[in-house]
Protein backbone atom coordinates (compact mmCIF):
# COMPACT_ATOMS: atom_id res chain seq x y z
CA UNK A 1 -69.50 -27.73 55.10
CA UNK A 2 -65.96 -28.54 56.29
CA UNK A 3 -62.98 -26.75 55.51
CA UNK A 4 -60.01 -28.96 55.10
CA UNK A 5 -56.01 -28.00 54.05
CA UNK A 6 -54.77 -29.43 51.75
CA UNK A 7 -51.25 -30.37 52.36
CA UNK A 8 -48.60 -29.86 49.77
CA UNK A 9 -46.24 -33.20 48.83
CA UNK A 10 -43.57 -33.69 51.32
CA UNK A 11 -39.39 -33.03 50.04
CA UNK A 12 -38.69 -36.55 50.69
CA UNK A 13 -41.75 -38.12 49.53
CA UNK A 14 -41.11 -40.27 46.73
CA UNK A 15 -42.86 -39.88 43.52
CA UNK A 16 -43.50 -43.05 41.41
CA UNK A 17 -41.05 -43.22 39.64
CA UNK A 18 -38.50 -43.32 41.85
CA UNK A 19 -40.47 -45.82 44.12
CA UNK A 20 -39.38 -49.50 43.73
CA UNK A 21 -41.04 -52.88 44.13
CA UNK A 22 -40.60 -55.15 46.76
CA UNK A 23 -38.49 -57.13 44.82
CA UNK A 24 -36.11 -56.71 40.76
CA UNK A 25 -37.85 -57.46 38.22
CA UNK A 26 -38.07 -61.02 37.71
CA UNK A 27 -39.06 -62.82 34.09
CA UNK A 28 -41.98 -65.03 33.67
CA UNK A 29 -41.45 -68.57 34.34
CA UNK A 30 -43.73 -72.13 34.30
CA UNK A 31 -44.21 -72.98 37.51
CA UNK A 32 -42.99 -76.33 36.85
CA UNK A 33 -39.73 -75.03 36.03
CA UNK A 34 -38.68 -73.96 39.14
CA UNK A 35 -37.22 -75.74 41.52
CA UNK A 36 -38.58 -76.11 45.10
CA UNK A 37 -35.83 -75.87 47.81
CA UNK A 38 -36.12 -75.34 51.06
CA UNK A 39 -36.12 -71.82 52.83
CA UNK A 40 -32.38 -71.76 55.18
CA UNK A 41 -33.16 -70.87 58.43
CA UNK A 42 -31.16 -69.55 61.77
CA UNK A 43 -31.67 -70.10 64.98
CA UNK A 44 -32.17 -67.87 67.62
CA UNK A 45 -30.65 -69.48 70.56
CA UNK A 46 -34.65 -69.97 71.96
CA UNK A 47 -35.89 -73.45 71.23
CA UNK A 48 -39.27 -72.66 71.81
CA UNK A 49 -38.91 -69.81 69.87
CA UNK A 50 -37.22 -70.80 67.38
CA UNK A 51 -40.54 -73.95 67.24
CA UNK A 52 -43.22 -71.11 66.68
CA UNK A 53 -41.25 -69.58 63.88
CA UNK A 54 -40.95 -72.73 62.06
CA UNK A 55 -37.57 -73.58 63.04
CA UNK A 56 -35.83 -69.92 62.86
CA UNK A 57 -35.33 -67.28 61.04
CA UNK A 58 -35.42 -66.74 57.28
CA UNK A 59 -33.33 -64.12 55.76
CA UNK A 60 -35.55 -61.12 54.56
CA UNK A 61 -38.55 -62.43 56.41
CA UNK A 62 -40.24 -59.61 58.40
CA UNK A 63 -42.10 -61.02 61.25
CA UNK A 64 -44.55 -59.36 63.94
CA UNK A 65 -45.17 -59.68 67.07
CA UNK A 66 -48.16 -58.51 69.25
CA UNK A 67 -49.15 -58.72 73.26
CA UNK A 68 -50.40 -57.27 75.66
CA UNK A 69 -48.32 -54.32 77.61
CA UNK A 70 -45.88 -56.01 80.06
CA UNK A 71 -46.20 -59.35 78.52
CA UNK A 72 -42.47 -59.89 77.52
CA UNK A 73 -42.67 -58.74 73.65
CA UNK A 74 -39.54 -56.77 74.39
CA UNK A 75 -37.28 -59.17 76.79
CA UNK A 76 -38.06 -62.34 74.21
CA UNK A 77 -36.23 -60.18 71.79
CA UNK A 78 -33.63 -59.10 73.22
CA UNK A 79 -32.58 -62.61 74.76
CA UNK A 80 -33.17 -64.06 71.00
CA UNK A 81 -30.81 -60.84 70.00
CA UNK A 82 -28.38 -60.86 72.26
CA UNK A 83 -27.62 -65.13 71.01
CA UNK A 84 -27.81 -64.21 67.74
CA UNK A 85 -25.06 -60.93 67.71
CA UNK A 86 -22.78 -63.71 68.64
CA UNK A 87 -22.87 -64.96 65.14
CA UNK A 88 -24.70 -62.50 63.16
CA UNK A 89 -24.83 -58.79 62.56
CA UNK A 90 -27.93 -57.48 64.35
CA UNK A 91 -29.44 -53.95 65.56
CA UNK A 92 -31.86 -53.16 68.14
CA UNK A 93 -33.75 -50.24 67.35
CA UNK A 94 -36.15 -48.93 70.19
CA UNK A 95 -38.51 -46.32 69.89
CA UNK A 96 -40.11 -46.34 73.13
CA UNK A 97 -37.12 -46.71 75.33
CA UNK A 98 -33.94 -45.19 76.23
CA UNK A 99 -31.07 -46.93 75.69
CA UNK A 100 -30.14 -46.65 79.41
CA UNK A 101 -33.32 -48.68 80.15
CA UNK A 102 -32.52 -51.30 77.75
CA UNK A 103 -28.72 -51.48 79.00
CA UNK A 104 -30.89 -52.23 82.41
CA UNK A 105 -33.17 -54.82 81.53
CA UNK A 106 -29.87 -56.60 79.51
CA UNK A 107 -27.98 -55.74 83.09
CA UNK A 108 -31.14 -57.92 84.81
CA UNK A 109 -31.44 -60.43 82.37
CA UNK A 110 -28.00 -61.24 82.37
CA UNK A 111 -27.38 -61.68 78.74
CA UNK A 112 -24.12 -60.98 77.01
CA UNK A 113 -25.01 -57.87 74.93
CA UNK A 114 -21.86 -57.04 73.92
CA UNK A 115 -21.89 -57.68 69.97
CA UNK A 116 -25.84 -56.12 70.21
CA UNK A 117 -25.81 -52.81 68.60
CA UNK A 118 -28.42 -50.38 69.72
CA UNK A 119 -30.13 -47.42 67.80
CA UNK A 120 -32.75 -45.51 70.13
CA UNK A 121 -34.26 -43.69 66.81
CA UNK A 122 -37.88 -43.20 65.94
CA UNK A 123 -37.71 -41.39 62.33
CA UNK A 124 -38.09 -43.69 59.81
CA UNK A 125 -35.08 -42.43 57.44
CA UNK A 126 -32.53 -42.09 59.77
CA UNK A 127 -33.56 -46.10 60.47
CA UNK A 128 -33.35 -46.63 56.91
CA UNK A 129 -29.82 -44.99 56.50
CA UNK A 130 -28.75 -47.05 59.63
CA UNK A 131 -29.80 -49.96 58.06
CA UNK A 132 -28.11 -49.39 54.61
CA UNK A 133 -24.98 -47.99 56.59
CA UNK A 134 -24.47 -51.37 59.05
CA UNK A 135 -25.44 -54.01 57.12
CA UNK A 136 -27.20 -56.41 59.72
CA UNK A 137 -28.58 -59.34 58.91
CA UNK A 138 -31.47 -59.38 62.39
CA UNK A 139 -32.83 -55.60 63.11
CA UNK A 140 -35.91 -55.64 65.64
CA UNK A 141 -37.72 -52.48 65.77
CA UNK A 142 -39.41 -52.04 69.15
CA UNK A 143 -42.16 -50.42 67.99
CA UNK A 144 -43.59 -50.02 64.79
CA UNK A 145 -46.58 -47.62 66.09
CA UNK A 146 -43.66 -45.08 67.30
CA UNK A 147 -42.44 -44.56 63.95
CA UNK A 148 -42.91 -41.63 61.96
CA UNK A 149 -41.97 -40.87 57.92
CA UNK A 150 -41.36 -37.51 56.80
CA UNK A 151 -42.89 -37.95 53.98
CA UNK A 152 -46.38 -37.80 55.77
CA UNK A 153 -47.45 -35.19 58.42
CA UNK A 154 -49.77 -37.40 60.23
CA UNK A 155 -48.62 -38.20 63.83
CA UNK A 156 -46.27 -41.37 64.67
CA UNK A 157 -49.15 -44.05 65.40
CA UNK A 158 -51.24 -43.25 62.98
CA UNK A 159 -53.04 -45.41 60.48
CA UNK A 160 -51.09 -43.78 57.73
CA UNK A 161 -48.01 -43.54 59.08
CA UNK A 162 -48.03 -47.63 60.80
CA UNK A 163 -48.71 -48.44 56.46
CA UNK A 164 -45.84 -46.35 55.46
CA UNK A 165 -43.50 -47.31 57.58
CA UNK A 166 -43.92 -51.22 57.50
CA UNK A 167 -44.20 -51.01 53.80
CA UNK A 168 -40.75 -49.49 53.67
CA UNK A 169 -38.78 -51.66 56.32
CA UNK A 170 -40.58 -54.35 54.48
CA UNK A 171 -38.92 -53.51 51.11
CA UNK A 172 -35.80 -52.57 52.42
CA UNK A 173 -35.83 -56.34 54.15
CA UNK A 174 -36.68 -58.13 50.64
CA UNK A 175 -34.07 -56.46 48.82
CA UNK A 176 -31.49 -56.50 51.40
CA UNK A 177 -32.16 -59.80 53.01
CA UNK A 178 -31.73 -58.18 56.54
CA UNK A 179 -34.52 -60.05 58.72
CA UNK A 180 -36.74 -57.21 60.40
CA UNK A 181 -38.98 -58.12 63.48
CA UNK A 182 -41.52 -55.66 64.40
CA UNK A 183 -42.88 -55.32 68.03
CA UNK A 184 -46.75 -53.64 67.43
CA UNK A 185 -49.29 -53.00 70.09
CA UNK A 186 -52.44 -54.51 70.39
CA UNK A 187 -56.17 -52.95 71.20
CA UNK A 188 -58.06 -52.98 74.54
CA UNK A 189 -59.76 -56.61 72.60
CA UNK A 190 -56.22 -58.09 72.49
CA UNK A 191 -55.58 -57.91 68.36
CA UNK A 192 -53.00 -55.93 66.79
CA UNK A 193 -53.88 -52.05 67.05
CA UNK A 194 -52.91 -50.33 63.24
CA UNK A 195 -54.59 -51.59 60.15
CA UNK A 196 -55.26 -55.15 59.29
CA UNK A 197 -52.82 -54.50 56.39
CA UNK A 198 -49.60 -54.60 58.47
CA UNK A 199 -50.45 -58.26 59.08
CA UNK A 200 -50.75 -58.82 55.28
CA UNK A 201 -47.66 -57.22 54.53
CA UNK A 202 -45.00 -59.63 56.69
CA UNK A 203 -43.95 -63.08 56.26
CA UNK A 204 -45.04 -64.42 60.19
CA UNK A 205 -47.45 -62.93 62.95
CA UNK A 206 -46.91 -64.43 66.39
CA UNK A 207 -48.97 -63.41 69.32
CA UNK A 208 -47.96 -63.26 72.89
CA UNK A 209 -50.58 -64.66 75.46
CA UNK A 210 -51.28 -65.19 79.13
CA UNK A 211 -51.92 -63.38 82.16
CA UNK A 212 -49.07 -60.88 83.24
CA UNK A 213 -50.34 -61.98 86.72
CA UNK A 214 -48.92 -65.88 86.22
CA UNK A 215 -45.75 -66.74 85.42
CA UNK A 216 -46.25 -68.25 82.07
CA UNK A 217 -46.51 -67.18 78.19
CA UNK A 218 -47.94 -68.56 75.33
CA UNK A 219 -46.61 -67.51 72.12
CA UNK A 220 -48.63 -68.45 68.94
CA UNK A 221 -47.57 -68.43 65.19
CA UNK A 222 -51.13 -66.57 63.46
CA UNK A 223 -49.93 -66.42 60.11
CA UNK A 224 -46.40 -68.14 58.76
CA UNK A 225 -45.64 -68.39 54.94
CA UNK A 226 -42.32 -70.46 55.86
CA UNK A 227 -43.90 -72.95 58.29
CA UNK A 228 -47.34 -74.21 60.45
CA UNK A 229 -49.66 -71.96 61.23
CA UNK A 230 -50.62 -72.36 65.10
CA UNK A 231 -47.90 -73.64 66.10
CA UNK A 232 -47.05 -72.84 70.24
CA UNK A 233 -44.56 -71.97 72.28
CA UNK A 234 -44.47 -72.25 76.26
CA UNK A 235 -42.57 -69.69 78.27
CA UNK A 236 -42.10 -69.28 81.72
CA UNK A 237 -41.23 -65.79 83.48
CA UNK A 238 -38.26 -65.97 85.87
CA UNK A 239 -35.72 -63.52 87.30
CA UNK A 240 -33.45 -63.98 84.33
CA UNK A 241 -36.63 -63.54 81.20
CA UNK A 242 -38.29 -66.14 79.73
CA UNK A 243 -37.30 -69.75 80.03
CA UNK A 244 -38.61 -72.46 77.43
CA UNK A 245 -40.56 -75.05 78.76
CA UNK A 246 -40.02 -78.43 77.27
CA UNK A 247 -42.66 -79.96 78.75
CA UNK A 248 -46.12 -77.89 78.47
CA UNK A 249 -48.34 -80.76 79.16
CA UNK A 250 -47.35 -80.69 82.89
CA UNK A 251 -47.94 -76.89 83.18
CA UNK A 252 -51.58 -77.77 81.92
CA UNK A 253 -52.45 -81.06 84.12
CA UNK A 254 -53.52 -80.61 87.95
CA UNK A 255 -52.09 -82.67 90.27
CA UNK A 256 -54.94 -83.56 92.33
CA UNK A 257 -53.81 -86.78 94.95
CA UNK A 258 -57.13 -88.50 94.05
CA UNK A 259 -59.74 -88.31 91.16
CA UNK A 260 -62.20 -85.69 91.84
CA UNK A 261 -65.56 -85.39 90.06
CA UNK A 262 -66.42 -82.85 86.93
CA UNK A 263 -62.56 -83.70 85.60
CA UNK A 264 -61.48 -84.93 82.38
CA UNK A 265 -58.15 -85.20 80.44
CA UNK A 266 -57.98 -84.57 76.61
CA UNK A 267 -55.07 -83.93 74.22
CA UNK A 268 -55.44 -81.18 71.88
CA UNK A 269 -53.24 -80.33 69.07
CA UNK A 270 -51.50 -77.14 68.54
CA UNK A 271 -49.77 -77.01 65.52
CA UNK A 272 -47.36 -79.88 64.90
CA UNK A 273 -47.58 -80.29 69.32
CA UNK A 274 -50.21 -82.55 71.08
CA UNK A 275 -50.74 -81.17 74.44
CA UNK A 276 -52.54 -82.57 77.06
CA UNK A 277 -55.10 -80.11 79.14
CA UNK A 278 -57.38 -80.53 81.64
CA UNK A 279 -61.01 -79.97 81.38
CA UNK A 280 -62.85 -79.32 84.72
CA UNK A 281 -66.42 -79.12 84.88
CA UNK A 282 -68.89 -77.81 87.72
CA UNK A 283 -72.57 -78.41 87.65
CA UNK A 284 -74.55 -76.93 90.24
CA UNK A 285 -78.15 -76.26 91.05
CA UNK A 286 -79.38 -72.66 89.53
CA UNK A 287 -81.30 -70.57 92.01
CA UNK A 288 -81.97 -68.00 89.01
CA UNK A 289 -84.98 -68.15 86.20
CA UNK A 290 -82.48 -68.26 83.90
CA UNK A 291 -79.43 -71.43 84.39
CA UNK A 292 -75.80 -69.69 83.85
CA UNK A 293 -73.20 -71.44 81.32
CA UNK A 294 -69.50 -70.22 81.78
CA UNK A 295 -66.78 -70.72 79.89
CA UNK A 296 -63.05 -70.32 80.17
CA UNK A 297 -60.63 -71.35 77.92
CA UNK A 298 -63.84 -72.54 75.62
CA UNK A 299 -66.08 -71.29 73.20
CA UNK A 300 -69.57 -70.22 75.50
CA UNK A 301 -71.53 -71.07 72.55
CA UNK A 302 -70.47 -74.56 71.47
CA UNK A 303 -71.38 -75.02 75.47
CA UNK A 304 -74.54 -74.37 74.99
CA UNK A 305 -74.79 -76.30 71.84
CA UNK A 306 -73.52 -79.71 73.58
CA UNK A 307 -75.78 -79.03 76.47
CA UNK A 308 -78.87 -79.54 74.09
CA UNK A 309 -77.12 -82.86 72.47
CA UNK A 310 -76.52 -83.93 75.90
CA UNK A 311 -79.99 -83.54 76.94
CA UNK A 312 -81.35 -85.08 73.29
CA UNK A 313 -78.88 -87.67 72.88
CA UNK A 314 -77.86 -88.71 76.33
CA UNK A 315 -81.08 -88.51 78.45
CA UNK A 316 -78.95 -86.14 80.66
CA UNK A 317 -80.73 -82.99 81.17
CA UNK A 318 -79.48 -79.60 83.03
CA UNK A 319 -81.99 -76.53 82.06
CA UNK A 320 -82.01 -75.82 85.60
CA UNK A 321 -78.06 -76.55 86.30
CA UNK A 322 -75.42 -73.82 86.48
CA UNK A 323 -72.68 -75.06 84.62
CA UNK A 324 -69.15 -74.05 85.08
CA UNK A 325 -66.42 -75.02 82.28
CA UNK A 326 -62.35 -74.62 82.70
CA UNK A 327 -59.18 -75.21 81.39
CA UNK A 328 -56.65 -75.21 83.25
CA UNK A 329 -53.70 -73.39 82.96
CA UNK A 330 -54.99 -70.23 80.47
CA UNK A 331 -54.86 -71.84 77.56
CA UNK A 332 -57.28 -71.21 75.22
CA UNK A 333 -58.72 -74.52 72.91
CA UNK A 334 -60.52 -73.30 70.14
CA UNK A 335 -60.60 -77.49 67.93
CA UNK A 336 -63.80 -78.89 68.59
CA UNK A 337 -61.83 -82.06 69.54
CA UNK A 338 -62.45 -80.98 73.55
CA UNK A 339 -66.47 -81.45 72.59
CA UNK A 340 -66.21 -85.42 74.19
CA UNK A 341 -63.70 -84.03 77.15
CA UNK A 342 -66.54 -80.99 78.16
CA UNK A 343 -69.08 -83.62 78.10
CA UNK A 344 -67.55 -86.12 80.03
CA UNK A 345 -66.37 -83.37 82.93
CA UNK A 346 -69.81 -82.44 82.69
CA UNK A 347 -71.10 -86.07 83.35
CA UNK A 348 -69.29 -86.68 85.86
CA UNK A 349 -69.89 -83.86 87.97
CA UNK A 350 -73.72 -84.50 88.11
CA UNK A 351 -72.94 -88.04 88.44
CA UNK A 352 -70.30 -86.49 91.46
CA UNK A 353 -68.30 -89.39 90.81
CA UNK A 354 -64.93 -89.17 89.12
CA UNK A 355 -63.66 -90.82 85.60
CA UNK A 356 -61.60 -93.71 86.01
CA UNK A 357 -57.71 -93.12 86.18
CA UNK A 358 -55.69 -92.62 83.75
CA UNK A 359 -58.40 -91.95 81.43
CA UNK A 360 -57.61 -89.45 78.32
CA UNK A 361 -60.07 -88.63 75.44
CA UNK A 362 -60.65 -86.70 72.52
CA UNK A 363 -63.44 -86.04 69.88
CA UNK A 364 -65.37 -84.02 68.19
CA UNK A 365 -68.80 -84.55 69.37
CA UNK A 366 -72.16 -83.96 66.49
CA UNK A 367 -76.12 -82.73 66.59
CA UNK A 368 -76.79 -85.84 65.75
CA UNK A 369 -74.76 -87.25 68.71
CA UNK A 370 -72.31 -89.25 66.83
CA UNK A 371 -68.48 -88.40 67.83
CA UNK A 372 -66.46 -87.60 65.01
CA UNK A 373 -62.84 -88.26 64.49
CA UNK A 374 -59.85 -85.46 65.13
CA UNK A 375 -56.81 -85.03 62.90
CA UNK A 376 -53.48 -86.20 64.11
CA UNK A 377 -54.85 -89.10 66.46
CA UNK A 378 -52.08 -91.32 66.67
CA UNK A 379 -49.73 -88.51 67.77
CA UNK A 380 -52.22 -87.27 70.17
CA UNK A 381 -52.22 -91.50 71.66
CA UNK A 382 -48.46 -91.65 71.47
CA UNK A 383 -48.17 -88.20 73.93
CA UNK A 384 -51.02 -89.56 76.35
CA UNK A 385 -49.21 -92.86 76.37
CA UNK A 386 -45.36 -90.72 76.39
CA UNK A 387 -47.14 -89.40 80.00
CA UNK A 388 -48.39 -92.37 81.49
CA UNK A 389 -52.25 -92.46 80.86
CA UNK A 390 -53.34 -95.91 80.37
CA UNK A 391 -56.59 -96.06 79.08
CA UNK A 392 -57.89 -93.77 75.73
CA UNK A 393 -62.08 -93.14 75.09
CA UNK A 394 -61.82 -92.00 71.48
CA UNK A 395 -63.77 -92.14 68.12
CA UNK A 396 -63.69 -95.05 66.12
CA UNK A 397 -62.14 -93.76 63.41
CA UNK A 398 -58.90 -92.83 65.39
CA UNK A 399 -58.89 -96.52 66.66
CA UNK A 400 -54.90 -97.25 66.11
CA UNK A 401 -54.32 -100.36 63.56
CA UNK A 402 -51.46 -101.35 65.60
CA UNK A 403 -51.78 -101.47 69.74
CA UNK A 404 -50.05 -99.13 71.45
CA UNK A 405 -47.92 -100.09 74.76
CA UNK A 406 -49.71 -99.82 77.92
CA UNK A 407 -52.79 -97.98 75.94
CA UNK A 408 -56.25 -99.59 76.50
CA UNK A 409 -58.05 -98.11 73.37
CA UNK A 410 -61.60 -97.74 73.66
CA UNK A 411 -63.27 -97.12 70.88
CA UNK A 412 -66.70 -94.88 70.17
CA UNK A 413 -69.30 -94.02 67.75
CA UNK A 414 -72.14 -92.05 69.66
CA UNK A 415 -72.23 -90.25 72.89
CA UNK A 416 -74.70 -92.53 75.00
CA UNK A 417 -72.17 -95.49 73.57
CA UNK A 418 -69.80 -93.78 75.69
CA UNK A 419 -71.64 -92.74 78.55
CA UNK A 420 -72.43 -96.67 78.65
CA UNK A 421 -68.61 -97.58 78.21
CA UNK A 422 -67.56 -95.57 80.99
CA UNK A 423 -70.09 -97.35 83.28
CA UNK A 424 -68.58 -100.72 82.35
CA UNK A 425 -65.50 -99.20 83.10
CA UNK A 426 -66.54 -97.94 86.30
C-alpha cells in the first residue's frame, strides 16, 4: 500500500470550457477547394540558418532546438535575434540566465542588440501576459525545461510541466502568429530530454551537432512541416559566434599532398545539399581471437554486413583483419549510398595502394553484390565535378544521359565489376 495526496485543482487552472483550440473554428471544406499557396517566410540574417529552416521563418511556426550543453543553442539565437529586431518585433526570454550574462555574451559577440527586448522570466503566465502585452512577432524561450505553470505543482522540468507549457506557447503562437523558438535540453544519449510529445507538438525540430572540442557545428532539420526534412547547416565557432560556412565540402575533404592508401571520396546528400566526405579505411592484422570492426561516422553493423559481401562477392576476405572505418570531419552518414566508398577504402588499404586521383563514388552496395543506384545522382556529379574531381565510379543507373565537363563516368553493376574497373584504371 501507498499513500498518495491528492492535490486539489489549481486557481488558475483552466477548466474545459474555458480552454481553447489551437486554432477558431474553421468550417468543413473539399480539399480540392482550397487553394495551395505558399507559406511567407523571413529571414533571419543567418544563411545557413535560414537553409535548415527551409528558407526562414514562418509566422506562428514554433520550432525546437536541441544540443548538447555548450554547443551554441543559445549564441545561434541570439545572433539570428539580434538581425531580426532590426525589422521585426522580437523578445528574448531566458530562463536559465541573467540578463547581465546575456548583455555579456551580446557585449562578446558583438551584435547590435539594441531593438532586442529581454524578459529573464521563468513562470509561464507572466510569459504569456508578456507576450499578449508586446506583441512580437519572434519570441525565443531559452529553455523550455525551466518553465513552470501554476496550474500544476510538479517541479519546472518535469514531464508534466515541459507538456503544459509547450502546449500553451504553442497555442498562444497559432492564434497570435508570434513565431516561438524553444531551446530544450537533450539526454546523456544526445535526444531531446522531456517527452517525445514536445516534438509532435511544433512545426520544425533542428538538432545541434559536433564536438564542443572542434570548432565546427552541424545543425540538422529532424522534422519540418514547411520544408525538407534533413536538410544541414555548417557552422563554424569563432570569437564573434557562429559563422556560416558556404562551402562544407572543404571542411570534410583532407588535404593529403599525395594519395594515400585505405582513402576514398564519396558525395552524400543531405537534404537538398550534396556534400562531399571522405571515407578512410584501415585494415590491419588482428592479434585477438576475435577481428575488431570500428566505426565512426558509420553504422558498425552495415560494416559488418559489407565485410561478408566483400568476402562472398569479391574474393576479398578479412576474418582475421582489424578494420578501422572514418569520416572525416564528424559528420555522421547514415544513406547507404557510402556502402561502394567503405568498400573501396577498404580495398585499397589491403591492397596498400591508393585509388586513382580524382576519383569520387557513390552507391548503395547489395547481398547479392550488385550496386544499386542513389537518389539525386546528377546533383551529386555536378558538385564532384563543381570541385574538381575528374573521374566518377558509380552505378549504372546514375550513368548521366548527357556528359558532363571534365567528368569521366564510369559506370557499374556489381562489386567485383568494380574492383576489376579500378585495376584497369590503375
Amino acid at each position: 500500500m501507498v499513500e498518495t495526496v491528492v492535490d486539489a485543482p489549481g486557481a488558475n487552472r483552466m477548466s474545459q470550457s474555458q480552454y481553447k483550440g489551437l486554432a477558431q473554428a474553421a468550417p468543413v471544406l473539399s480539399l480540392a477547394d482550397i487553394e495551395a499557396i505558399d507559406v511567407p517566410r523571413f529571414g533571419t540574417g543567418i544563411e545557413e540558418f535560414d537553409r535548415v529552416l527551409g528558407g526562414g521563418l514562418v509566422a506562428g511556426g514554433v520550432v525546437l532546438i536541441g544540443g548538447d550543453p555548450g554547443i551554441g543553442k543559445s549564441t545561434l539565437l541570439l545572433q539570428a535575434l539580434a538581425n531580426i529586431a532590426h525589422v521585426r518585433k522580437t523578445l528574448y526570454v531566458s530562463g536559465e540566465e541573467s540578463g547581465a550574462q546575456i548583455a555579456l555574451r551580446a557585449r562578446r559577440l558583438a551584435v547590435d542588440a539594441r531593438d532586442l527586448k529581454l524578459q529573464a522570466e521563468i513562470q509561464l503566465e507572466k510569459i504569456l501576459g508578456t507576450l499578449a502585452e508586446l506583441k512580437p512577432e519572434v519570441a525565443v524561450i531559452d529553455s523550455i525545461q525551466t518553465l513552470y505553470s501554476d496550474a500544476l505543482t510538479s517541479a519546472p522540468g518535469s514531464v508534466a510541466q515541459v507538456r503544459e507549457c509547450a502546449a500553451q506557447l504553442t497555442r498562444v503562437a497559432k492564434q497570435s502568429g508570434v513565431t516561438i523558438i524553444l531551446v530544450g535540453h537533450v539526454t546523456k544519449e544526445g535526444a531531446l530530454a522531456g517527452p517525445r510529445v514536445l516534438e509532435h507538438i511544433v512545426d520544425t525540430v533542428l538538432y545541434f551537432e559536433g564536438d564542443t572540442q572542434s570548432s565546427f557545428r552541424l545543425v540538422r532539420a529532424i522534422k519540418n512541416r514547411f520544408g525538407a526534412v534533413n536538410e544541414l547547416g555548417v557552422f563554424a565557432m569563432s570569437e564573434k559566434g557562429l559563422k556560416g560556412v558556404s562551402n562544407p565540402s572543404a571542411l570534410f575533404l583532407s588535404q593529403h599532398d599525395s594519395q594515400v592508401p585505405g582513402s576514398c571520396v564519396m558525395v552524400t546528400q543531405e537534404g537538398t545539399r550534396p556534400l562531399l566526405v571522405e571515407i578512410q579505411a584501415l585494415v590491419d592484422a588482428s592479434h585477438l581471437p576475435n577481428a575488431r570492426r570500428l566505426s565512426v561516422g558509420l553504422e558498425q553493423n552495415r560494416l559488418a554486413m559489407l565485410l561478408a559481401v566483400l568476402h562472398r562477392h569479391a574474393g576479398v576476405a578479412a576474418f582475421d583483419q582489424d578494420v578501422f572505418i572514418n569520416a572525416v570531419g564528424g559528420v555522421k552518414i547514415t544513406e547507404p549510398a557510402a556502402d561502394l566508398a567503405v568498400l573501396l577504402a577498404i580495398h585499397s588499404s589491403m591492397r596498400n595502394k591508393p585509388l586513382p586521383r580524382g576519383l569520387v563514388v557513390f552507391g548503395e552496395v547489395g547481398l547479392a553484390g550488385e550496386i544499386r543506384p542513389a537518389p539525386r545522382g546528377q546533383e551529386r556529379l555536378r558538385e564532384a565535378a563543381k570541385l574538381g574531381f575528374s573521374m566518377a565510379l558509380i552505378p549504372k543507373s546514375n550513368a548521366p544521359k548527357q556528359p558532363i565537363e571534365g567528368m569521366r563516368i564510369v559506370p557499374v553493376e556489381r562489386i567485383d565489376e568494380a574492383f576489376s574497373k579500378l585495376r584497369e584504371l590503375d
